[in-house]
N, C-alpha and C. Protein backbone atom coordinates (compact mmCIF):
# COMPACT_ATOMS: atom_id res chain seq x y z
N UNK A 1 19.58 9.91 6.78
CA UNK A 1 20.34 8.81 6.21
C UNK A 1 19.53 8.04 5.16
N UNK A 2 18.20 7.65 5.42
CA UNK A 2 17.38 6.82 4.78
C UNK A 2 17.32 7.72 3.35
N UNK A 3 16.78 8.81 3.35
CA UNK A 3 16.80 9.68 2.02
C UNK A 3 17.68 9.61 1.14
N UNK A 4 19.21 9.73 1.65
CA UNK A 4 20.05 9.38 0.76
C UNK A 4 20.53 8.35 0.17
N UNK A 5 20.11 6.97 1.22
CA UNK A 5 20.31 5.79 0.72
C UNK A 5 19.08 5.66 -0.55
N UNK A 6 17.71 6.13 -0.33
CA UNK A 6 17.14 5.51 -1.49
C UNK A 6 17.00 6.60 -2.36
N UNK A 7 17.67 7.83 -2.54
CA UNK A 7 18.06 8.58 -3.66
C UNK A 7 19.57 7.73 -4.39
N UNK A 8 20.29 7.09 -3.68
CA UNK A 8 21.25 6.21 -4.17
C UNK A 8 21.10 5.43 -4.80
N UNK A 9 19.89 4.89 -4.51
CA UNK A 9 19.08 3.22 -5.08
C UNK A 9 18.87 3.93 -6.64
N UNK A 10 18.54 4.67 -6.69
CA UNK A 10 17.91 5.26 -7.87
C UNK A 10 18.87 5.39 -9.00
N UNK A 11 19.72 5.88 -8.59
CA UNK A 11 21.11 5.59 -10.03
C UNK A 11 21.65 4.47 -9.32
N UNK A 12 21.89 3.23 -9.04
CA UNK A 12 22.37 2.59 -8.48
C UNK A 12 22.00 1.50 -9.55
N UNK A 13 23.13 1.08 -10.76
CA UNK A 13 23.20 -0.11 -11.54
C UNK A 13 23.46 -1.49 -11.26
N UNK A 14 24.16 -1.53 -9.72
CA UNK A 14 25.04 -2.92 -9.75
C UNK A 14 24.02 -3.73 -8.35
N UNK A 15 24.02 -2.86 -7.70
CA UNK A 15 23.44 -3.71 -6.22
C UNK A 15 21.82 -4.56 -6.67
N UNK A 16 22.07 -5.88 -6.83
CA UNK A 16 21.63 -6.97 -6.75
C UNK A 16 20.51 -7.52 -5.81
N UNK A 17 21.10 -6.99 -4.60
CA UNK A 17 20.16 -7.86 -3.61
C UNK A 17 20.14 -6.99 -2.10
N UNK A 18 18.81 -6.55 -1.41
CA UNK A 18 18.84 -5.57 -0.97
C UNK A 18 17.95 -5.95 0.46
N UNK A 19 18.80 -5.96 1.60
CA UNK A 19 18.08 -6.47 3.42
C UNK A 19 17.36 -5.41 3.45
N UNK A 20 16.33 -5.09 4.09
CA UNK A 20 16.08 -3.82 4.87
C UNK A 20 15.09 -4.37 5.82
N UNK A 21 15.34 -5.66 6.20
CA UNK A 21 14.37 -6.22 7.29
C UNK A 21 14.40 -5.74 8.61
N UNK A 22 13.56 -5.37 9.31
CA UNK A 22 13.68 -4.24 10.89
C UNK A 22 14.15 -3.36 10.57
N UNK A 23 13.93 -2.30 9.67
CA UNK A 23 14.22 -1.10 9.88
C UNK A 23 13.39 0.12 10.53
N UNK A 24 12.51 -0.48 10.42
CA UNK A 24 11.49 1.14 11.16
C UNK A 24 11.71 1.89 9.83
N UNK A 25 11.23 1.33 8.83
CA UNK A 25 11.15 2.29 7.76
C UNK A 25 9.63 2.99 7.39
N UNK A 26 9.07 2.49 7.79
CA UNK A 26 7.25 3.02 7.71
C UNK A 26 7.08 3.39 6.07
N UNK A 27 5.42 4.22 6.48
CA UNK A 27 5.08 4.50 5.26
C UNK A 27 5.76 4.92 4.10
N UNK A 28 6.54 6.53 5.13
CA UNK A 28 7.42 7.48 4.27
C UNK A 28 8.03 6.61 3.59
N UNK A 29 9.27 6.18 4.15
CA UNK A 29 10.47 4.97 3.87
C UNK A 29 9.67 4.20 2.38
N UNK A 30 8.32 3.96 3.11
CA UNK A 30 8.22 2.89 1.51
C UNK A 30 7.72 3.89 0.27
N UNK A 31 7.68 4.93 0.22
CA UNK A 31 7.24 5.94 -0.87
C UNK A 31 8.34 6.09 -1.41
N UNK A 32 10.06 6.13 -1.02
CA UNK A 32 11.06 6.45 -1.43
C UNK A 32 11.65 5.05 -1.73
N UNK A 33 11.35 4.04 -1.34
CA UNK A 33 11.50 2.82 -1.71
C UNK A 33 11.30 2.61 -3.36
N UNK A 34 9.77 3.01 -3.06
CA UNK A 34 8.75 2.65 -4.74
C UNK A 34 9.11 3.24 -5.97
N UNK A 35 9.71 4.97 -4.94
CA UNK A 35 10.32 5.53 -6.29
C UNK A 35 11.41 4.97 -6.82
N UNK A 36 12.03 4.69 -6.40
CA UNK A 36 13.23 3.64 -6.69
C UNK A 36 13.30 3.05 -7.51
N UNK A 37 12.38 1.67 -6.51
CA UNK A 37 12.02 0.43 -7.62
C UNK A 37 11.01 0.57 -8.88
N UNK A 38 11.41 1.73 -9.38
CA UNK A 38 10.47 2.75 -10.61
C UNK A 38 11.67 2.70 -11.51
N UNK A 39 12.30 3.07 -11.04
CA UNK A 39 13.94 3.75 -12.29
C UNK A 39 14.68 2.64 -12.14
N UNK A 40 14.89 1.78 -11.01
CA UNK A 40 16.01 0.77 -10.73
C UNK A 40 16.47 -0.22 -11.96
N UNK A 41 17.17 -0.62 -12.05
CA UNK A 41 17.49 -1.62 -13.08
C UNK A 41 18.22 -2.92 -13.06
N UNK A 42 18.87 -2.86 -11.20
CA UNK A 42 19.59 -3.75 -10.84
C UNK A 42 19.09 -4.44 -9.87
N UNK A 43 18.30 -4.15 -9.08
CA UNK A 43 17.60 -4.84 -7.80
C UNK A 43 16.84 -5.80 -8.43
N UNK A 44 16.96 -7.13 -7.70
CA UNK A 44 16.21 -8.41 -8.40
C UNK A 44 15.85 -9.28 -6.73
N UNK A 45 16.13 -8.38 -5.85
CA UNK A 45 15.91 -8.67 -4.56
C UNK A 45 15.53 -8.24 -3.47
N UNK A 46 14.39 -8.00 -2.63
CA UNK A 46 14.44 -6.77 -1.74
C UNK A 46 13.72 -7.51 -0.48
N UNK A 47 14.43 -7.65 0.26
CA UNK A 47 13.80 -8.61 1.85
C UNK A 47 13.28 -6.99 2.45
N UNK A 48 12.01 -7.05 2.90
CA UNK A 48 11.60 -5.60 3.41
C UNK A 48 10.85 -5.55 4.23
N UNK A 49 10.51 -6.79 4.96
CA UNK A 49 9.86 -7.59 5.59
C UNK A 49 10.17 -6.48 7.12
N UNK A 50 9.02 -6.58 8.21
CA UNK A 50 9.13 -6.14 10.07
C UNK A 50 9.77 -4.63 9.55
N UNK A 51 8.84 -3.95 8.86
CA UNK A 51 9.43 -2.02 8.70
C UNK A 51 7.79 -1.57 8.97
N UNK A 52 6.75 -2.05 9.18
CA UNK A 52 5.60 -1.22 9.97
C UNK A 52 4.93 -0.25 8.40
N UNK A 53 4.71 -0.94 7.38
CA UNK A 53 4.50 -0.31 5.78
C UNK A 53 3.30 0.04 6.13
N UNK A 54 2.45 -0.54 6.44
CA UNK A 54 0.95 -0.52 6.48
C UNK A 54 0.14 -0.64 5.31
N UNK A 55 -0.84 -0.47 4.98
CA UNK A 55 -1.57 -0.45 3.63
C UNK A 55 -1.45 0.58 2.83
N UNK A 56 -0.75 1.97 3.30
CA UNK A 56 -0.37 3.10 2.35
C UNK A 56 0.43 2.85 2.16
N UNK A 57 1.82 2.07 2.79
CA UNK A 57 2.96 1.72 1.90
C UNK A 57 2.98 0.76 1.34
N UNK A 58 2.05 -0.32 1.30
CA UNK A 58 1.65 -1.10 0.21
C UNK A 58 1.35 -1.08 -0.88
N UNK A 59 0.47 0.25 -1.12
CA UNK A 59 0.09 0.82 -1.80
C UNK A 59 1.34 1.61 -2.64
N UNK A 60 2.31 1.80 -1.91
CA UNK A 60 3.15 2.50 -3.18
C UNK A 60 3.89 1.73 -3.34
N UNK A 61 4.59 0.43 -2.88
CA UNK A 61 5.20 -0.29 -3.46
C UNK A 61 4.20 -1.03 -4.89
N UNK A 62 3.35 -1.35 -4.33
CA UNK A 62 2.47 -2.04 -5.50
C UNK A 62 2.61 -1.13 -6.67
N UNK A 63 2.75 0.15 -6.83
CA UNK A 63 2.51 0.98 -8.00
C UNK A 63 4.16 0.54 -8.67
N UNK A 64 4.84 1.02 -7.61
CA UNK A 64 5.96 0.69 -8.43
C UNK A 64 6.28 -0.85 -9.08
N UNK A 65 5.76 -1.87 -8.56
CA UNK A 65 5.64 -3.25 -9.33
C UNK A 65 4.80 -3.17 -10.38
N UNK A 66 3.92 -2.62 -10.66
CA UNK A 66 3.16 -2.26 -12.22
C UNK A 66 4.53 -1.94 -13.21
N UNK A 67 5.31 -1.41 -13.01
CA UNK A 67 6.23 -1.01 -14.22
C UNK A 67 7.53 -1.21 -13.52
N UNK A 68 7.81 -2.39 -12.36
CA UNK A 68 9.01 -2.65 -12.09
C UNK A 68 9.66 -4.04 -13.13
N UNK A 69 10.70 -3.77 -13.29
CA UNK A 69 10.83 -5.00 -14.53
C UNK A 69 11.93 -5.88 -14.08
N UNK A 70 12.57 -5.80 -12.77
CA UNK A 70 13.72 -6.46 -12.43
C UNK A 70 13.35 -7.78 -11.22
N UNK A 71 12.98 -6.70 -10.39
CA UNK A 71 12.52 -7.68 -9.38
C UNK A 71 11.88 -8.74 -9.42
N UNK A 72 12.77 -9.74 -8.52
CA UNK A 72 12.19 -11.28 -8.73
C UNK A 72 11.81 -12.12 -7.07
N UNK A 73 12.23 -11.44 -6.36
CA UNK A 73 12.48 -11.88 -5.13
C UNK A 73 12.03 -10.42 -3.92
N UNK A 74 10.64 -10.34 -3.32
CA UNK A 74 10.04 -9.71 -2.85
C UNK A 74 9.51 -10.22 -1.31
N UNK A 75 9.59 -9.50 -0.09
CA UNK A 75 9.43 -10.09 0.98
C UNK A 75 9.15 -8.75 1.94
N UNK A 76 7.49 -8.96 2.14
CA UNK A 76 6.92 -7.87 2.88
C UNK A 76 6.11 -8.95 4.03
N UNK A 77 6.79 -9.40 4.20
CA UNK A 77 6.13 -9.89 5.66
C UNK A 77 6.26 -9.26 7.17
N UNK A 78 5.01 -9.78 7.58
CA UNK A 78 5.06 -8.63 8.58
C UNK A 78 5.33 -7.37 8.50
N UNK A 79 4.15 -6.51 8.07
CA UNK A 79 4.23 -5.50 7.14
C UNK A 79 2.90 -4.47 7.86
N UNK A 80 1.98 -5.54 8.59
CA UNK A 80 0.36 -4.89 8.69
C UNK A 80 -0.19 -4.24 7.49
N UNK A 81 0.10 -5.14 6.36
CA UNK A 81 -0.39 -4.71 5.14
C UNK A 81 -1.57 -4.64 4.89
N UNK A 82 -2.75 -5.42 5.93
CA UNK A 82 -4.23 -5.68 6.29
C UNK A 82 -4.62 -5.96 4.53
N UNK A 83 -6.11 -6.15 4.55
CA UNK A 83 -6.65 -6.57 3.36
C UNK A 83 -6.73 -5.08 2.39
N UNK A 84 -6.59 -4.17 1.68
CA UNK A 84 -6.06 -3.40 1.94
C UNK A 84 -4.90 -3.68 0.74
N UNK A 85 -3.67 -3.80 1.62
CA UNK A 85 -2.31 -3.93 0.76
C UNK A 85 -2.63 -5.09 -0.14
N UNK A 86 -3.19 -6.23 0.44
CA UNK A 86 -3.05 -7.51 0.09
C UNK A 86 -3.84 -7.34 -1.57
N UNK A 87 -4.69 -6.78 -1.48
CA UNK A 87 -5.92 -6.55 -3.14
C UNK A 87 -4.75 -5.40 -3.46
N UNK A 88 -3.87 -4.17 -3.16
CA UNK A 88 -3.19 -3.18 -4.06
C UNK A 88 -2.33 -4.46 -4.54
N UNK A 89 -1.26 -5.53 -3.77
CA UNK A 89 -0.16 -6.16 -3.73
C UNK A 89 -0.69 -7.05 -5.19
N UNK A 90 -2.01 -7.62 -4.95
CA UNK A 90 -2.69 -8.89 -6.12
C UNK A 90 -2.79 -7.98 -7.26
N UNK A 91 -3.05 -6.70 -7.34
CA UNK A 91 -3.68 -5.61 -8.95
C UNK A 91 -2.73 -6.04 -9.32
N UNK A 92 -1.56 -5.01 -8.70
CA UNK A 92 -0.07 -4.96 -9.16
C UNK A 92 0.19 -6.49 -10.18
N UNK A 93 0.51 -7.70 -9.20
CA UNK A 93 0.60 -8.90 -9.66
C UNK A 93 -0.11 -9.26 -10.93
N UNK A 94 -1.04 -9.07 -11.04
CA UNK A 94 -1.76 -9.10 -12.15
C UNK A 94 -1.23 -8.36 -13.98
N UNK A 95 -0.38 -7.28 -13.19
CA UNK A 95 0.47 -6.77 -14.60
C UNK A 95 1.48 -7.07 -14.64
N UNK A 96 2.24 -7.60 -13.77
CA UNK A 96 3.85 -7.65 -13.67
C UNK A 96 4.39 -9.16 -14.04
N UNK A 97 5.04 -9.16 -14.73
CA UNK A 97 5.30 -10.62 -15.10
C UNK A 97 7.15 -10.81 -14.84
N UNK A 98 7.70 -10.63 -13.94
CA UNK A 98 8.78 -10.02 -13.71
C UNK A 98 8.71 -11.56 -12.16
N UNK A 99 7.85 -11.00 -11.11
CA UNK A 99 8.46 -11.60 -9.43
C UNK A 99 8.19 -12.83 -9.58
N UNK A 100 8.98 -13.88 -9.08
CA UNK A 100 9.01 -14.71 -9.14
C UNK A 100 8.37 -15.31 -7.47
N UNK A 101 9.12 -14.71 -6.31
CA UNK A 101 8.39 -15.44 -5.23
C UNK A 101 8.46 -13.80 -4.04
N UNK A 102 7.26 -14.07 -3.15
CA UNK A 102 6.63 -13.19 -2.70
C UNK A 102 6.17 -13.64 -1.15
N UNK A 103 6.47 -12.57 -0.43
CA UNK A 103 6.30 -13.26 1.21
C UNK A 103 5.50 -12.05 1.74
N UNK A 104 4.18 -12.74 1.67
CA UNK A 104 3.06 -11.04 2.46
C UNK A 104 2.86 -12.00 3.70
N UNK A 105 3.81 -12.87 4.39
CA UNK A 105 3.15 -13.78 5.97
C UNK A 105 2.85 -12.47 6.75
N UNK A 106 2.08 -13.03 7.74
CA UNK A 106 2.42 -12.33 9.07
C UNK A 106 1.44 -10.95 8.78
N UNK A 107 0.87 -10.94 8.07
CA UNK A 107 -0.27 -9.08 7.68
C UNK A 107 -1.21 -9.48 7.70
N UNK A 108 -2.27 -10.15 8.72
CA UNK A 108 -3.70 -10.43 9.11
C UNK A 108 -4.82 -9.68 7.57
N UNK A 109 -4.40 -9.87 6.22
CA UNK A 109 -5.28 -9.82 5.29
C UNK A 109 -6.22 -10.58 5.38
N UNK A 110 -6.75 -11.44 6.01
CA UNK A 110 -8.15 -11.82 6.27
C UNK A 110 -8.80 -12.49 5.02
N UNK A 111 -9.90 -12.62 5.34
CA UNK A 111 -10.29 -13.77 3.66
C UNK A 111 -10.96 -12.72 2.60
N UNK A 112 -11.11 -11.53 2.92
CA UNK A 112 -11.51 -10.39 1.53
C UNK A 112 -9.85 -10.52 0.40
N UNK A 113 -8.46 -10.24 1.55
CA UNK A 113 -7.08 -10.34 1.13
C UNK A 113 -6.97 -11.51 0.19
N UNK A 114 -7.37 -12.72 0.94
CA UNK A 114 -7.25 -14.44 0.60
C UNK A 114 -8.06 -14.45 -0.91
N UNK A 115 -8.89 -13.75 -1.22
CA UNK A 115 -10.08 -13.47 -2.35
C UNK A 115 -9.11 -12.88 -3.72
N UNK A 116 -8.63 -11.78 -2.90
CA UNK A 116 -7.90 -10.97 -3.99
C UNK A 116 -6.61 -11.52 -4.32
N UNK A 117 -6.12 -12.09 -3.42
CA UNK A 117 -4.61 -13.16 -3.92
C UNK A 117 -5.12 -14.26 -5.09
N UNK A 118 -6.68 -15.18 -4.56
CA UNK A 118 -6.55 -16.32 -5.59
C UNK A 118 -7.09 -15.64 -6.60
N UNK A 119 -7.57 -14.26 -7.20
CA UNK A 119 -7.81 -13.58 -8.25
C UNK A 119 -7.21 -13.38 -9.29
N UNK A 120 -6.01 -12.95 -8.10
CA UNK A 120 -4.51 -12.51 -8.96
C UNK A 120 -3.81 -14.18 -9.33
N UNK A 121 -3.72 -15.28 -8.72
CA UNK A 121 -3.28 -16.19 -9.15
C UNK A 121 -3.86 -16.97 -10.39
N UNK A 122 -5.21 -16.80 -10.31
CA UNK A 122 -5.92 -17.28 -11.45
C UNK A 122 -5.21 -16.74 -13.52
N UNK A 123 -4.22 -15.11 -13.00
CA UNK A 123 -3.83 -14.49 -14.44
C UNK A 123 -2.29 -14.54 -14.12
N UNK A 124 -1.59 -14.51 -12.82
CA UNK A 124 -0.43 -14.22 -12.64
C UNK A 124 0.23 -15.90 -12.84
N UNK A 125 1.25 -16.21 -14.14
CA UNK A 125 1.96 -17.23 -14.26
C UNK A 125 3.48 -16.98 -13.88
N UNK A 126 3.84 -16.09 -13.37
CA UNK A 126 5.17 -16.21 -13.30
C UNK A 126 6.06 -15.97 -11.68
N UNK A 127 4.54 -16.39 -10.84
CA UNK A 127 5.35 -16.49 -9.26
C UNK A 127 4.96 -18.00 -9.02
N UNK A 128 6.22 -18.36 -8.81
CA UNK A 128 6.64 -20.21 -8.41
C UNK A 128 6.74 -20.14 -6.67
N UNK A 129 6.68 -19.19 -5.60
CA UNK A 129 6.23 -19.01 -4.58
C UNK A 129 5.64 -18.47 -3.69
N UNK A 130 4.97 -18.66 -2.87
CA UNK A 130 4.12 -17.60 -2.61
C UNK A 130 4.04 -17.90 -0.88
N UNK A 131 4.09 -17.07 0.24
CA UNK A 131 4.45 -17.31 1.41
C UNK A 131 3.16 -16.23 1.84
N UNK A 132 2.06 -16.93 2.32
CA UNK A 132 0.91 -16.25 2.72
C UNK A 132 0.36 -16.88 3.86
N UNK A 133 1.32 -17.32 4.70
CA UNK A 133 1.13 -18.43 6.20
C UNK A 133 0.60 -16.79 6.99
N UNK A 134 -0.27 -17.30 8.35
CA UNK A 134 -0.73 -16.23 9.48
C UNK A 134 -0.89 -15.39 8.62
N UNK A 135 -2.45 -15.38 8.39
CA UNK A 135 -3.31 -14.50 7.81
C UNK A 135 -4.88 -14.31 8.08
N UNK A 136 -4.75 -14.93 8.83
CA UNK A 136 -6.12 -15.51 9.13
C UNK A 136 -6.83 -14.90 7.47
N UNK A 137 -6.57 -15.74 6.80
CA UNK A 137 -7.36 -16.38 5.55
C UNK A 137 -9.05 -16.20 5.71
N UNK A 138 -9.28 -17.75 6.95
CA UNK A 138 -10.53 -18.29 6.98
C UNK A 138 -10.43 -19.63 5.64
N UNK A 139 -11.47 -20.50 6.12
CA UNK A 139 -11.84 -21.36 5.71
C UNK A 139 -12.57 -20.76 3.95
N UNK A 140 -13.16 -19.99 3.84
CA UNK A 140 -13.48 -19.64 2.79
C UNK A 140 -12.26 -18.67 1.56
N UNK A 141 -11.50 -17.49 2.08
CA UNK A 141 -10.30 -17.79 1.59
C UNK A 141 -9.06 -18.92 0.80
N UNK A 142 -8.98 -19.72 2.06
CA UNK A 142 -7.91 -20.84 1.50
C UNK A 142 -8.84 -21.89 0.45
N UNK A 143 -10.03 -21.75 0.43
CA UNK A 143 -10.72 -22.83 -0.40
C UNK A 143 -10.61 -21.85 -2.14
N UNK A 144 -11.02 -20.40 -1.59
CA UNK A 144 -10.79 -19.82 -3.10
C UNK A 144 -9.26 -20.02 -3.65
N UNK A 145 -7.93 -19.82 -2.85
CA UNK A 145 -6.91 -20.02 -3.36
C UNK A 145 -6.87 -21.32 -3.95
N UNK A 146 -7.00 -22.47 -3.01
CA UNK A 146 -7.35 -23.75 -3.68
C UNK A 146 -7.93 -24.06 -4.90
N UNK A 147 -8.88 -23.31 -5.21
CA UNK A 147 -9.34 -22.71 -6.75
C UNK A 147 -8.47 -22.73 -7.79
N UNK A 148 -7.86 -21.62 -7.21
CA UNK A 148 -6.84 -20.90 -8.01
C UNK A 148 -5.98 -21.59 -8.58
N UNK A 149 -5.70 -22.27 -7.99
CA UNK A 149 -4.11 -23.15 -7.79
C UNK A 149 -4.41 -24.65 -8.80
N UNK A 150 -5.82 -24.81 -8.87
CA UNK A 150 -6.44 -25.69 -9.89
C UNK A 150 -6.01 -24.94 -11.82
N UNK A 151 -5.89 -23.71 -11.92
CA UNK A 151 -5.63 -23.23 -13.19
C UNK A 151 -3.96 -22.72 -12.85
N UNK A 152 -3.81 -22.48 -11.90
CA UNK A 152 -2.15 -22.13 -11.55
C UNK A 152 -1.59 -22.94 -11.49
N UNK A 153 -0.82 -23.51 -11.79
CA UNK A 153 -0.05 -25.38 -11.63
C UNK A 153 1.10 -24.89 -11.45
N UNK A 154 2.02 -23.61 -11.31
CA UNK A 154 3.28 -23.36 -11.33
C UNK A 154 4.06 -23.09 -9.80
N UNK A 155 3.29 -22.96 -8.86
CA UNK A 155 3.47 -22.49 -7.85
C UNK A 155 3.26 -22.95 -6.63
N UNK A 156 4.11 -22.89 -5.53
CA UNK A 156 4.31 -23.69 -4.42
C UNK A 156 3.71 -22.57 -3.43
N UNK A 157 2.94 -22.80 -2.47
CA UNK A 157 1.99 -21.61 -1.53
C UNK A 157 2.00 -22.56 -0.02
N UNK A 158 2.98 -21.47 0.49
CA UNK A 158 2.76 -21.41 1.97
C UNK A 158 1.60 -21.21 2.64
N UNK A 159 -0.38 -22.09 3.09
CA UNK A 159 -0.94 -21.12 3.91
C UNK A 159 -1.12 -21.65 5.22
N UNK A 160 -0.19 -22.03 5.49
CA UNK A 160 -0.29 -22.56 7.26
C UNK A 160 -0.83 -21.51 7.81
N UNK A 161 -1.83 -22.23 8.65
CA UNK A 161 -1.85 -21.06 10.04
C UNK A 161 -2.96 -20.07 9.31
N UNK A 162 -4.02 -20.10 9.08
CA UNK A 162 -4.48 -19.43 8.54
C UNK A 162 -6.39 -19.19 9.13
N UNK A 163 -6.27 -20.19 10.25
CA UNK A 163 -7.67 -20.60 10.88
C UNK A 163 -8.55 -21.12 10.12
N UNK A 164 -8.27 -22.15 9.60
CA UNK A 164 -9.22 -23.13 8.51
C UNK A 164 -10.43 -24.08 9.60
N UNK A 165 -10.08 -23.65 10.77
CA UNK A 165 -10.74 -24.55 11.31
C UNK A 165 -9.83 -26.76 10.89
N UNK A 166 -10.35 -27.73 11.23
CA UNK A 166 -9.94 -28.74 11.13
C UNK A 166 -9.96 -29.15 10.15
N UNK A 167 -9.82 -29.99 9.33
CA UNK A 167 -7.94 -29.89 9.84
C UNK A 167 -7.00 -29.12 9.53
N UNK A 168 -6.24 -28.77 10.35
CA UNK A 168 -5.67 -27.30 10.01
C UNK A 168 -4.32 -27.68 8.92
N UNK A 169 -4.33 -26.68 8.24
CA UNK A 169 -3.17 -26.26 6.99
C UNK A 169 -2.05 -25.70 8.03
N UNK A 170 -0.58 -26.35 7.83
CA UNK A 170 0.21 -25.94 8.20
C UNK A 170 1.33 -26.40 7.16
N UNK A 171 2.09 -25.55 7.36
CA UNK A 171 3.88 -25.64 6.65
C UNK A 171 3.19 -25.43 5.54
N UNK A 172 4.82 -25.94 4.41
CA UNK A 172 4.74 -25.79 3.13
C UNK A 172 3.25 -26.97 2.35
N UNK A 173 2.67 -26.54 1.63
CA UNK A 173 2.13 -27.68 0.82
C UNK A 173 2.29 -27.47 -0.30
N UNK A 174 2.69 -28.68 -0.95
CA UNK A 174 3.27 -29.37 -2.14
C UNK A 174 1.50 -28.92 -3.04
N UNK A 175 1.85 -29.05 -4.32
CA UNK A 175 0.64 -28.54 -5.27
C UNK A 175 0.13 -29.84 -5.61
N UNK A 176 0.28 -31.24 -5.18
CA UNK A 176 -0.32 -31.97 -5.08
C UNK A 176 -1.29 -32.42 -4.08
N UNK A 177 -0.48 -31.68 -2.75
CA UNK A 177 -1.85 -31.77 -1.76
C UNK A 177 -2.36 -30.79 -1.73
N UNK A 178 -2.03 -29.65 -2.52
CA UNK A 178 -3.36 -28.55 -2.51
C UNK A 178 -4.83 -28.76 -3.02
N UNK A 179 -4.36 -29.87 -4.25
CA UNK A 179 -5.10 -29.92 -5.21
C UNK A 179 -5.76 -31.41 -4.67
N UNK A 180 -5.12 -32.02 -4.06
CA UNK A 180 -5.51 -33.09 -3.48
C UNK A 180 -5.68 -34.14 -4.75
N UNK A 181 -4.67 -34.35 -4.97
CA UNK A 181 -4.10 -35.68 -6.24
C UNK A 181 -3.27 -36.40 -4.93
C-alpha cells in the first residue's frame, strides 16, 4: 500500500497538506518519502512525526530538502533522529530557503545535535519556528542556540525540557527572553 501511495505523491499536483503521524513507516517508508519530496510540487505540509525514521531516514529526507522548493511546514518529531539526523536535518537547512517551521522534539540529539542546529540558525533566515523541546540539549547546547538566536531575530524556538540544569527552560520562549532583553 505504502509504495503506491508515495509513487502517487510523485505526480501528485494538488494535495497540499500531508498526516502520516504513527505510521510505522521506518527507514524504507522515508526513502520513498524523499523521493517524492524531490519531484513534488504541491506538498507545503508534511506532519511525519512517531514513524521510527531513525538517522538513515533522516538522512534521506534531508537530501530531499536540499532541492525541495515547496515545503513549508515539516514535523519529524519523535523520529529517534539522534545527533546524527539532527547535523544531516541543520546541512540541509542551511541550503533550503523554502521551510518555514520545523518540529525535530522528542529525538534525544543531545548537545553535538544542539551545536549543529545553532550552526544552521546562524545562515538559515527563513524558519520563524522551530520545536526542539526533549532533547537533552545540555546546558552547553541551549547556550550555543542562544548564540544563534542573537544574529537570528526571526524565529520563535521551543527548548523546554532539555536538561539545562537550573533554572530549567520550559514551554515556548518568546525571542526576548531568549536573548534576555
Amino acid at each position: 500500500f505504502f509504495f503506491f501511495f508515495f509513487f502517487s505523491l510523485k505526480i501528485n499536483n494538488t494535495l497540499e497538506k500531508l498526516v502520516l503521524t504513527t505510521n510505522a513507516i521506518y527507514k524504507k517508508g522515508s526513502a520513498h518519502i524523499a523521493e517524492a519530496l524531490k519531484v513534488n510540487t504541491s506538498l507545503t505540509e508534511l506532519h511525519f512525526g512517531s514513524n521510527s525514521i531513525h538517522k538513515k531516514g533522516t538522512k534521506f529526507i534531508s537530501e530531499a530538502l536540499k532541492v525541495n522548493k515547496q515545503l513549508v511546514i515539516l514535523d519529524l518529531s519523535s523520529n529517534f533522529i539522534q545527533t546524527e539526523g539532527a547535523i544531516d536535518i541543520s546541512e540541509a537547512l542551511k541550503i533550503n530557503n523554502k521551510l518555514k517551521e520545523l518540529d525535530i522534539s522528542f529525538n534525544n540529539i543531545k548537545e553535538e545535535g544542539g551545536k549543529a542546529v545553532a550552526e544552521m540558525l546562524k545562515v538559515n533566515n527563513t524558519l520563524v519556528k522551530l520545536n526542539i523541546c526533549h532533547n537533552e540539549l545540555g546546558s552547553e547546547g541551549v547556550q550555543l542556540i542562544r548564540k544563534a538566536l542573537k544574529i537570528n531575530k526571526t524565529i520563535d524556538v521551543d527548548l523546554g525540557e532539555n536538561r539545562v540544569g537550573q533554572p530549567k527552560i520550559t514551554g515556548w520562549t518568546s525571542l526576548e527572553e531568549m536573548l534576555d532583553l
